[in-house]
N, C-alpha and C. Protein backbone atom coordinates (compact mmCIF):
# COMPACT_ATOMS: atom_id res chain seq x y z
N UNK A 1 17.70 -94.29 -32.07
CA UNK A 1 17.23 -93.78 -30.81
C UNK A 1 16.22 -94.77 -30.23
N UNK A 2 16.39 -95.21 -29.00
CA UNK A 2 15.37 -96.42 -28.45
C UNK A 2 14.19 -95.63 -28.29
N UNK A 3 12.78 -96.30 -28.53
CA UNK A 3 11.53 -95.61 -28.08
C UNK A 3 11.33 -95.81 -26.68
N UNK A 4 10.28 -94.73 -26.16
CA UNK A 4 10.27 -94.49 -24.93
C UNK A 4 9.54 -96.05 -24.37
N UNK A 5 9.75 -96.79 -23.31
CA UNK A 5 8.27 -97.53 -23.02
C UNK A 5 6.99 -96.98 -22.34
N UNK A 6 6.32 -97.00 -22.61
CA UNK A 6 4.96 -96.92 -21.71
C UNK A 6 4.91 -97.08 -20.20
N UNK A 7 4.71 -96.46 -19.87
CA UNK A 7 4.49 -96.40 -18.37
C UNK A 7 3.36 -97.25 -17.82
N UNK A 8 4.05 -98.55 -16.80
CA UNK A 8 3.08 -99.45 -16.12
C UNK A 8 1.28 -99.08 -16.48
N UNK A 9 1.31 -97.85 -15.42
CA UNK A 9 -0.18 -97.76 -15.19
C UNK A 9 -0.86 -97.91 -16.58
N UNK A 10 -0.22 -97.77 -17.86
CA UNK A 10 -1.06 -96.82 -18.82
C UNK A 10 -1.27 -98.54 -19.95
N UNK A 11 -0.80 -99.56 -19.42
CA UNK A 11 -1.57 -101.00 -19.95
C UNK A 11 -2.80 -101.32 -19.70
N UNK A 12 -3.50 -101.94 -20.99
CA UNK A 12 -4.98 -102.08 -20.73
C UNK A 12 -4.93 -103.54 -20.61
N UNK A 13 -4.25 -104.46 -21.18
CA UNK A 13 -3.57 -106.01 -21.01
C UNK A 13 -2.49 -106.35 -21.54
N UNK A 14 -1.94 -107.31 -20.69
CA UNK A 14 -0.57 -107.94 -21.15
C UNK A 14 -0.90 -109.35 -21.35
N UNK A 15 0.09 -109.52 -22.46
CA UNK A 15 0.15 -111.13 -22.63
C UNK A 15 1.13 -111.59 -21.45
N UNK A 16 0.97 -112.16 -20.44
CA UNK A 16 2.36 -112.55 -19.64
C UNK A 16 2.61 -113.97 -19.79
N UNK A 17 1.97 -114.50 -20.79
CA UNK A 17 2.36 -115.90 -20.79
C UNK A 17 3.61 -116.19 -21.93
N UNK A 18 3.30 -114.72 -23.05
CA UNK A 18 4.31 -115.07 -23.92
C UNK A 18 5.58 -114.82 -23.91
N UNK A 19 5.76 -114.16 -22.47
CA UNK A 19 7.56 -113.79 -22.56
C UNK A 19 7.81 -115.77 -21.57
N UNK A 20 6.89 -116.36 -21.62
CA UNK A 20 7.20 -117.49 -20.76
C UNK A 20 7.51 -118.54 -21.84
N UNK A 21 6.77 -118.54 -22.59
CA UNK A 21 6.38 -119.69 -24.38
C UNK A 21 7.68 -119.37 -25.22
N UNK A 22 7.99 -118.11 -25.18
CA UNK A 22 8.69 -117.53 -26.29
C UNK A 22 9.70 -117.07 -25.84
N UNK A 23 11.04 -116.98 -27.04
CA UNK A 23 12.24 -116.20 -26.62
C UNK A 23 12.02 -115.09 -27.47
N UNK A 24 12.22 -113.96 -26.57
CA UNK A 24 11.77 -112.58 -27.30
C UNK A 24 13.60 -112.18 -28.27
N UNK A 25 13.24 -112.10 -29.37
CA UNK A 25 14.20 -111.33 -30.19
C UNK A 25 14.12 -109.37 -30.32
N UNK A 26 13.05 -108.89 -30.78
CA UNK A 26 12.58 -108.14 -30.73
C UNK A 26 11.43 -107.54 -30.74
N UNK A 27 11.28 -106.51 -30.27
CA UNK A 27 9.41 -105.85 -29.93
C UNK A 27 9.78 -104.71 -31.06
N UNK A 28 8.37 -104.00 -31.35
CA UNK A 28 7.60 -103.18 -32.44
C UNK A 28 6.10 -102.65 -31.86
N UNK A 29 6.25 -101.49 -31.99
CA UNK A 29 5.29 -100.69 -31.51
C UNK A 29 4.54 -100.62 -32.85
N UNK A 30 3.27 -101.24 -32.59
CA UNK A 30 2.75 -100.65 -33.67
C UNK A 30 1.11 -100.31 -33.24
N UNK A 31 0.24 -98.88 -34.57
CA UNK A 31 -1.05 -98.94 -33.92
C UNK A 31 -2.23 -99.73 -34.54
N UNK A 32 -2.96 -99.63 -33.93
CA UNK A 32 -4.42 -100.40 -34.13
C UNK A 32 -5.70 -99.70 -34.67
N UNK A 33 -6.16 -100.50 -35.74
CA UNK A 33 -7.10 -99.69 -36.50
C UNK A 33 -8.52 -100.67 -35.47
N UNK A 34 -9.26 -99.32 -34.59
CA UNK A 34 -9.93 -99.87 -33.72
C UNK A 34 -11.79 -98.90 -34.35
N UNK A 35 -12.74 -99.61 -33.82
CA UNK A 35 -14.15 -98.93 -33.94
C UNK A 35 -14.06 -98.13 -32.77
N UNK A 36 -15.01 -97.31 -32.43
CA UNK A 36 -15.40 -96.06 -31.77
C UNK A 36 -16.01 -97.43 -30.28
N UNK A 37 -16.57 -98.30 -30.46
CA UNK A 37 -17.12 -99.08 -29.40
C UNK A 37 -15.76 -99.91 -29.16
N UNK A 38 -15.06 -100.31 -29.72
CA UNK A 38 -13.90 -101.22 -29.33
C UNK A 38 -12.94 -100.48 -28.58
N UNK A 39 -12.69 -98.88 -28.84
CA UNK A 39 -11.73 -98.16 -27.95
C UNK A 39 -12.80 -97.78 -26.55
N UNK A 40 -13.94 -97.66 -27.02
CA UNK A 40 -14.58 -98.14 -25.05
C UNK A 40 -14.31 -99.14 -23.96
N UNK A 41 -14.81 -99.81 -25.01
CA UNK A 41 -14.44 -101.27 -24.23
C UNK A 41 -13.06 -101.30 -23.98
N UNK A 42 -12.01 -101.02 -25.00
CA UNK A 42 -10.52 -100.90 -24.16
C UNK A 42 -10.41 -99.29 -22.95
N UNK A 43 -10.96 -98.84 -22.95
CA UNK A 43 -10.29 -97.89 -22.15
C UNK A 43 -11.76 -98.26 -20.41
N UNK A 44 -12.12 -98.76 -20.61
CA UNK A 44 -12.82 -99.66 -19.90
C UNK A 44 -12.04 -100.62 -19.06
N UNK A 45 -10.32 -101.16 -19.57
CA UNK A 45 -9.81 -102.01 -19.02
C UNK A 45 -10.05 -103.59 -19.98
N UNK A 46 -11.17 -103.35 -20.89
CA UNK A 46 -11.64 -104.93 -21.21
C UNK A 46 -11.08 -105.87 -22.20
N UNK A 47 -9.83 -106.66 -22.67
CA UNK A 47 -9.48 -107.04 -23.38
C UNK A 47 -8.72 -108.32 -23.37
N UNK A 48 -8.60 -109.07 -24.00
CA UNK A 48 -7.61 -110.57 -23.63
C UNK A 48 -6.94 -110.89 -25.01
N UNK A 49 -5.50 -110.48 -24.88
CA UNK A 49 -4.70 -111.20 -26.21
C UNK A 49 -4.05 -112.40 -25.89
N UNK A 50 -4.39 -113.35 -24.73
CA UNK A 50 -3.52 -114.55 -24.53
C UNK A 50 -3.08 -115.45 -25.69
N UNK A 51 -4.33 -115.47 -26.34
CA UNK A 51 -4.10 -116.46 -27.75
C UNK A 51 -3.83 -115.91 -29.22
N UNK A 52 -3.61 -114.49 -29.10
CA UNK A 52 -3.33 -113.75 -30.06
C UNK A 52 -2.02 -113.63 -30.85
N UNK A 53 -2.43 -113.91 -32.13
CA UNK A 53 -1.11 -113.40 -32.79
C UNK A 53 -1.52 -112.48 -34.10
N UNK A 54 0.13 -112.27 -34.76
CA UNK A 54 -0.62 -111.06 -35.88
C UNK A 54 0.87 -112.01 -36.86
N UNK A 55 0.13 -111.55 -38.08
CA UNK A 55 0.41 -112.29 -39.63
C UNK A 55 0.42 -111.04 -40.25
N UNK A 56 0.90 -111.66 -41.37
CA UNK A 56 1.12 -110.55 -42.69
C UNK A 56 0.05 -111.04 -43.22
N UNK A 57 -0.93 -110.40 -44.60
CA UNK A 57 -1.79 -110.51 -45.66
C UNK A 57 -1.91 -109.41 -46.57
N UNK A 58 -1.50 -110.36 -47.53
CA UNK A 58 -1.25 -108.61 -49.10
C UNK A 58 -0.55 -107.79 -48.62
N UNK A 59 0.88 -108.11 -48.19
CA UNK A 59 1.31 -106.73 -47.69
C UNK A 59 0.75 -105.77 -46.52
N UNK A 60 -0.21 -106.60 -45.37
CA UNK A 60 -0.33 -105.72 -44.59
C UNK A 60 0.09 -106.67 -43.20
N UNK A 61 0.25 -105.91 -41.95
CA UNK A 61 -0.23 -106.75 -40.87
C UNK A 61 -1.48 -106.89 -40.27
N UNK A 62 -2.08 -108.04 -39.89
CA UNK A 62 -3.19 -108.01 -38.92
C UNK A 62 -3.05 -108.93 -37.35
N UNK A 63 -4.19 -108.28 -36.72
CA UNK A 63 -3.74 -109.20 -35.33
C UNK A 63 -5.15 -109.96 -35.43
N UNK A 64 -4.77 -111.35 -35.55
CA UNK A 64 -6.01 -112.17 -35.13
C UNK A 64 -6.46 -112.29 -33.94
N UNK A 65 -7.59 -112.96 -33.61
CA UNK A 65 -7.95 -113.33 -32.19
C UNK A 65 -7.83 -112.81 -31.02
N UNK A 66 -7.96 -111.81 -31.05
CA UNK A 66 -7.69 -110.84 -29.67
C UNK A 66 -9.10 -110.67 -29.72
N UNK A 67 -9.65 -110.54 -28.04
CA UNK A 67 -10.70 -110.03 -27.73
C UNK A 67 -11.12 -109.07 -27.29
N UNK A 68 -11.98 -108.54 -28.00
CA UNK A 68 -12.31 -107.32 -27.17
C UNK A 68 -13.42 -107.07 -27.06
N UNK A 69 -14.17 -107.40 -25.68
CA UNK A 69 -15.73 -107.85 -25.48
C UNK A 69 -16.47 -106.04 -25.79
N UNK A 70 -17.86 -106.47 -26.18
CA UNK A 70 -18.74 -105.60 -26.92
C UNK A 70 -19.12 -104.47 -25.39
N UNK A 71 -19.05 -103.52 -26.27
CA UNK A 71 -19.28 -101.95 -25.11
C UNK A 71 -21.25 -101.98 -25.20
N UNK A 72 -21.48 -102.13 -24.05
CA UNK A 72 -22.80 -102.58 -23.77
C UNK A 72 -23.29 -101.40 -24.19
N UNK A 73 -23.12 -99.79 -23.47
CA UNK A 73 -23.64 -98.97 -23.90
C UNK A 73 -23.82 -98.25 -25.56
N UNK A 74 -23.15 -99.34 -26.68
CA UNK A 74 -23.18 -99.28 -27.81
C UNK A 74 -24.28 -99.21 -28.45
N UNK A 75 -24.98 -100.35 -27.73
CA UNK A 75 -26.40 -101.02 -28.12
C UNK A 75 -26.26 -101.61 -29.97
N UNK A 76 -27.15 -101.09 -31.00
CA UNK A 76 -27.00 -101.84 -32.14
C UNK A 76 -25.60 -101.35 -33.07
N UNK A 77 -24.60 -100.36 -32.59
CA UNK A 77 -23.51 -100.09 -33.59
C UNK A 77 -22.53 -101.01 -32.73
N UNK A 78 -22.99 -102.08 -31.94
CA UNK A 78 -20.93 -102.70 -31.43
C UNK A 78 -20.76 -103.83 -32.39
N UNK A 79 -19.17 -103.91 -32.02
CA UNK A 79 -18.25 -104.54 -33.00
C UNK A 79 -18.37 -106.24 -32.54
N UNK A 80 -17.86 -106.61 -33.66
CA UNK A 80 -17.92 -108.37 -33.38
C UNK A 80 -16.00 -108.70 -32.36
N UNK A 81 -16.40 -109.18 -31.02
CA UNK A 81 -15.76 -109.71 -29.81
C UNK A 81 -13.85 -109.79 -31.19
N UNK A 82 -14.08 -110.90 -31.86
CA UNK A 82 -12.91 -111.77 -32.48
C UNK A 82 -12.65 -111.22 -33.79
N UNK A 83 -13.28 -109.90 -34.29
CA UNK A 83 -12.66 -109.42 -35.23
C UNK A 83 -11.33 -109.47 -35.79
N UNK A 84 -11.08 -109.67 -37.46
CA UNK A 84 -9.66 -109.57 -37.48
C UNK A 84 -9.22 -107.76 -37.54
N UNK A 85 -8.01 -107.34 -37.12
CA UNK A 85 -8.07 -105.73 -36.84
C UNK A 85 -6.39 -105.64 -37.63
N UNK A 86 -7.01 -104.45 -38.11
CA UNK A 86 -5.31 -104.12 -39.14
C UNK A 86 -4.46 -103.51 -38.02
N UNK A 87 -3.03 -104.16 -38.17
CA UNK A 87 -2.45 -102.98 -37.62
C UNK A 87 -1.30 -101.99 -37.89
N UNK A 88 -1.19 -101.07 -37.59
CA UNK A 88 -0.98 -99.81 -38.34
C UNK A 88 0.74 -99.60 -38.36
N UNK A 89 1.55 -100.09 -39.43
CA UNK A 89 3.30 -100.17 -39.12
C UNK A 89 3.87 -99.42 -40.78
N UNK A 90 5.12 -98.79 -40.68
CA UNK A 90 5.25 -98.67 -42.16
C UNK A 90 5.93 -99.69 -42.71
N UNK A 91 5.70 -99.10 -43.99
CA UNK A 91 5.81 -100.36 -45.24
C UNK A 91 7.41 -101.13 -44.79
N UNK A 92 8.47 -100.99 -44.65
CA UNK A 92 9.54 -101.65 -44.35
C UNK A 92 9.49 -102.28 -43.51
N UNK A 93 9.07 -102.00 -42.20
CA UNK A 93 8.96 -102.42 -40.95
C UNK A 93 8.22 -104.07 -41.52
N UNK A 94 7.07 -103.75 -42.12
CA UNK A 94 5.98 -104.71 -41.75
C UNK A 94 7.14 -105.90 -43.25
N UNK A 95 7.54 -105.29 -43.86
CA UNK A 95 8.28 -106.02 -44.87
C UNK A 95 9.51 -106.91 -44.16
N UNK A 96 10.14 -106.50 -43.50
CA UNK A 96 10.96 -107.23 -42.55
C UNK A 96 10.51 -107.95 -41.54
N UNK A 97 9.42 -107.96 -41.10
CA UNK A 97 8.77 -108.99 -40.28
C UNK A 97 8.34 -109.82 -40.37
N UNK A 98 7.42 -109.95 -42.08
CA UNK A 98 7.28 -110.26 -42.45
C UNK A 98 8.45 -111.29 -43.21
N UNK A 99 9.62 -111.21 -43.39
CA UNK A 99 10.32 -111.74 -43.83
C UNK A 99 10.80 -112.61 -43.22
N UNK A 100 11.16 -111.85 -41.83
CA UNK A 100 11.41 -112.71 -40.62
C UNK A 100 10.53 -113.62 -40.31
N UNK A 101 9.70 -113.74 -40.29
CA UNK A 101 8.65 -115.01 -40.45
C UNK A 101 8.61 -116.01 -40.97
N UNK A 102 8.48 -115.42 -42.60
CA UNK A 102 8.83 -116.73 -43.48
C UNK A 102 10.16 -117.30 -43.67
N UNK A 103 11.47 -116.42 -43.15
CA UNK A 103 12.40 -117.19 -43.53
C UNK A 103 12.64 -118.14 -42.41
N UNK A 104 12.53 -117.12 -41.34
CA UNK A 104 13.28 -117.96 -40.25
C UNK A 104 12.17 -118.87 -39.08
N UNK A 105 11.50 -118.76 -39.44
CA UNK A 105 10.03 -119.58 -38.51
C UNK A 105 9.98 -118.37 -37.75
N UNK A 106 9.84 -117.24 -37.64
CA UNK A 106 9.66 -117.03 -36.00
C UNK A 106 7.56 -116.59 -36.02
N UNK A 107 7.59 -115.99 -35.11
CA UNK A 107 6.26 -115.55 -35.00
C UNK A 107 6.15 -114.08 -34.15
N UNK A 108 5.29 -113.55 -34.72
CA UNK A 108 5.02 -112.07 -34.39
C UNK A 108 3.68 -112.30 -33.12
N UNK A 109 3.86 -112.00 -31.97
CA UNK A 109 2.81 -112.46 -30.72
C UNK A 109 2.57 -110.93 -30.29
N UNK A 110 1.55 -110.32 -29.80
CA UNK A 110 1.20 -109.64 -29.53
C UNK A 110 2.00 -109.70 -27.54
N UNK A 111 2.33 -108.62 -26.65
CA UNK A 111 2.87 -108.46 -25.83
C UNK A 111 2.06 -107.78 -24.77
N UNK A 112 1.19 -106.81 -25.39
CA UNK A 112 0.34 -105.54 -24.51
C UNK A 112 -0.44 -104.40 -25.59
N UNK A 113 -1.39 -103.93 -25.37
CA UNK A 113 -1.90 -103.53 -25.73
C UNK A 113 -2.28 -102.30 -24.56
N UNK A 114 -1.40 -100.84 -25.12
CA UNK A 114 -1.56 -99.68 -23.98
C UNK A 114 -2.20 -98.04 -24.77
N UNK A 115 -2.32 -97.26 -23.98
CA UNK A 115 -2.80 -96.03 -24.85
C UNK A 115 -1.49 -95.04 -24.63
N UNK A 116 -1.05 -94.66 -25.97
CA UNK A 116 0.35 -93.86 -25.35
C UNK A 116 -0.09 -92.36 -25.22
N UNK A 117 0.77 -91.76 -25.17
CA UNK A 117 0.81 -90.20 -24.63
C UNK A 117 -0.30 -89.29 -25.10
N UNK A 118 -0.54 -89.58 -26.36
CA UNK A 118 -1.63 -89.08 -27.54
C UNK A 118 -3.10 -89.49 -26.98
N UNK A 119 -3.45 -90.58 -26.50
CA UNK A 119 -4.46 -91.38 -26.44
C UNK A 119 -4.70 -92.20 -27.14
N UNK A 120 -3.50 -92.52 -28.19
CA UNK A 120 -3.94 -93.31 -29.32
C UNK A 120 -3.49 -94.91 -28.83
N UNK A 121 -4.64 -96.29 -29.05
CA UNK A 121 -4.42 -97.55 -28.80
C UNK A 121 -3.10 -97.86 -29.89
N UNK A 122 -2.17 -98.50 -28.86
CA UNK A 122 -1.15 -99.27 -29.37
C UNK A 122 -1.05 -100.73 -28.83
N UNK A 123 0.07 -101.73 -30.13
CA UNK A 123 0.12 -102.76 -29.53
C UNK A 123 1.49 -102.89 -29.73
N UNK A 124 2.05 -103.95 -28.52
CA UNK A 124 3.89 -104.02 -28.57
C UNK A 124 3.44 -105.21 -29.36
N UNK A 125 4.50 -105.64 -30.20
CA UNK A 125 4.62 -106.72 -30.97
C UNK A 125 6.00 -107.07 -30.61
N UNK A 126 5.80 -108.83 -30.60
CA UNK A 126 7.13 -109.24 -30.45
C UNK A 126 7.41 -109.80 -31.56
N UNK A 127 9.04 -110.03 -32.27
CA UNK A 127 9.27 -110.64 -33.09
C UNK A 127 10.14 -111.98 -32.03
N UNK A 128 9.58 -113.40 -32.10
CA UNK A 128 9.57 -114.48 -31.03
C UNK A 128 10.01 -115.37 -31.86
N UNK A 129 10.38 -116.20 -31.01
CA UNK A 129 11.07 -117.85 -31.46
C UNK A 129 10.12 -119.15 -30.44
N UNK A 130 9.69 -119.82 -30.60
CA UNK A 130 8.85 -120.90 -29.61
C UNK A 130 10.19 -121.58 -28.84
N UNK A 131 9.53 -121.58 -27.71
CA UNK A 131 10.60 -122.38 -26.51
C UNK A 131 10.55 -123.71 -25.79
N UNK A 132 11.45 -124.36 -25.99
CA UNK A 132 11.14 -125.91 -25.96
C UNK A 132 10.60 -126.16 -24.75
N UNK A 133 10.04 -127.38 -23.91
CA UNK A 133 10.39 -127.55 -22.62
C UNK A 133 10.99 -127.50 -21.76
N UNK A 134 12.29 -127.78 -22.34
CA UNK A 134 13.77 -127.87 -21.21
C UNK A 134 14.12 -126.42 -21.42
N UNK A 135 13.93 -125.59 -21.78
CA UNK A 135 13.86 -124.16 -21.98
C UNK A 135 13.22 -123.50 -20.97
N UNK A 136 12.07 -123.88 -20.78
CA UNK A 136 10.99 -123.24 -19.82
C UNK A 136 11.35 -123.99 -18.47
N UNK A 137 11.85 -125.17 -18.28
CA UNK A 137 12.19 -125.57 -16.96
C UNK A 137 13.37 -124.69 -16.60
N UNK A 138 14.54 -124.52 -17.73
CA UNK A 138 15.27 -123.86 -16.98
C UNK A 138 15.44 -122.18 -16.38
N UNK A 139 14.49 -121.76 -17.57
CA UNK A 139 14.18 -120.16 -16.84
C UNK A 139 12.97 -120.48 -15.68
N UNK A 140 12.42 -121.35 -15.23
CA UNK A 140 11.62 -121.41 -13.86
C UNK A 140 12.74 -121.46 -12.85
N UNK A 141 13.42 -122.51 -13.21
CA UNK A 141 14.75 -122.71 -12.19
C UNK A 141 15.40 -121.51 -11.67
N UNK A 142 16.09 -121.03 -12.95
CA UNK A 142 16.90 -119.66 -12.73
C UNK A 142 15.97 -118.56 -11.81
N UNK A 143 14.51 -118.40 -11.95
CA UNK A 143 14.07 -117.30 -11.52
C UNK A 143 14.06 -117.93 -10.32
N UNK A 144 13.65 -118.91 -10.01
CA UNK A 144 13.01 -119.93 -8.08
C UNK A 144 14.89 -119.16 -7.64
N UNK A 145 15.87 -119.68 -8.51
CA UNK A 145 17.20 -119.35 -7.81
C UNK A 145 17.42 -117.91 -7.73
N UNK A 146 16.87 -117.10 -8.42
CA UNK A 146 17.25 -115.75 -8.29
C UNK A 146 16.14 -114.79 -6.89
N UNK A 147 15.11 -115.71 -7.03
CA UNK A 147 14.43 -115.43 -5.49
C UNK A 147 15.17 -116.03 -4.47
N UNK A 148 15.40 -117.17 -4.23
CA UNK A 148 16.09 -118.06 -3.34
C UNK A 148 17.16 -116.37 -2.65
N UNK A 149 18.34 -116.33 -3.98
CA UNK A 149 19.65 -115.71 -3.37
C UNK A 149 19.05 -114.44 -3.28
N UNK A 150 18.18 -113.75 -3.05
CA UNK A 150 17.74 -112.51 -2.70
C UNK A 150 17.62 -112.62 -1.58
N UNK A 151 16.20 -113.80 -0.62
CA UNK A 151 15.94 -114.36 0.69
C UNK A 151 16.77 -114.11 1.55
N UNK A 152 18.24 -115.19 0.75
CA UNK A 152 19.82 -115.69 1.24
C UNK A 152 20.07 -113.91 1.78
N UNK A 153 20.49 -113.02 0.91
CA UNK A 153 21.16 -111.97 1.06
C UNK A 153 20.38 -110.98 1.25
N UNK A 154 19.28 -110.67 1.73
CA UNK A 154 18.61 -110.30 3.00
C UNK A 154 18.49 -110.95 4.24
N UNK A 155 18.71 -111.88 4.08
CA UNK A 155 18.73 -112.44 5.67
C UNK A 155 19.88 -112.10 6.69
N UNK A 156 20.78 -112.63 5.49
CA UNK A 156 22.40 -112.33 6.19
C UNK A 156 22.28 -110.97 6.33
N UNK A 157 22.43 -110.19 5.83
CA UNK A 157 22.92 -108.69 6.12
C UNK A 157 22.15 -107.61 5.83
């Protein structure tokens, strides 16, 4: 059964650079083990995963390098900005991704980070492949052409 997606409004950030870098194979919903000041600061809007990715360690996943700037009204209990943060998948899932990783090169990139129906912080995970240059010229191309013949066929008729 496909999972539902998230509804636009309900993203706190998107990576949009990585459906550009990367060829997406597959996404994974998974959740985030977050502090009481870090889900402020996200429901605040405040977060940047551009440079983020997530790894396996001992059998778990984590997402490195994502930011999530300190909730001012915390004062001395907020969290450190670049924390590493577990994230929350079952044991097979994270075993096959993990696999997929090491066998086949790919890389697990973080996609968005939204609050679903529950209120609970989630992150889409992609399972990705890196995309050459002549890769990325030609999906610029294709999209400039797929605006172009839209222009074309509104104009005419």
């Amino acid at each position: 059964m496909p999972r539902k997606r998230p509804s636009p409004g309900r993203y706190v950030v998107q990576n949009r650079k990585a459906r550009y870098a990367y060829a997406i194979e597959d996404t994974f919903e998974a959740g985030i083990a977050l502090t009481g000041s870090e889900v402020k600061s996200l429901r605040g809007g405040k977060a940047s995963i551009s440079e983020s990715y997530a790894a396996g360690r001992d059998g778990e996943l984590f997402l490195f390098n994502a930011h999530i700037p300190e909730f001012v009204q915390a004062g001395r209990f907020n969290h450190e900005p670049r924390r590493v943060r577990k994230l929350l998948m079952k044991r097979r899932e994270i075993n096959r991704l993990t696999g997929s990783v090491q066998r086949e090169g790919m890389t697990l990139v973080p996609l968005a980070i939204y609050f679903n129906d529950h209120g609970r912080a989630k992150v889409e995970l992609a399972l990705a492949r890196g995309k050459h240059n002549y890769d990325k010229r030609a999906a610029v191309k294709q999209r400039d052409w797929k605006i172009e013949k839209a222009r074309l066929l509104r104009d005419k008729g």
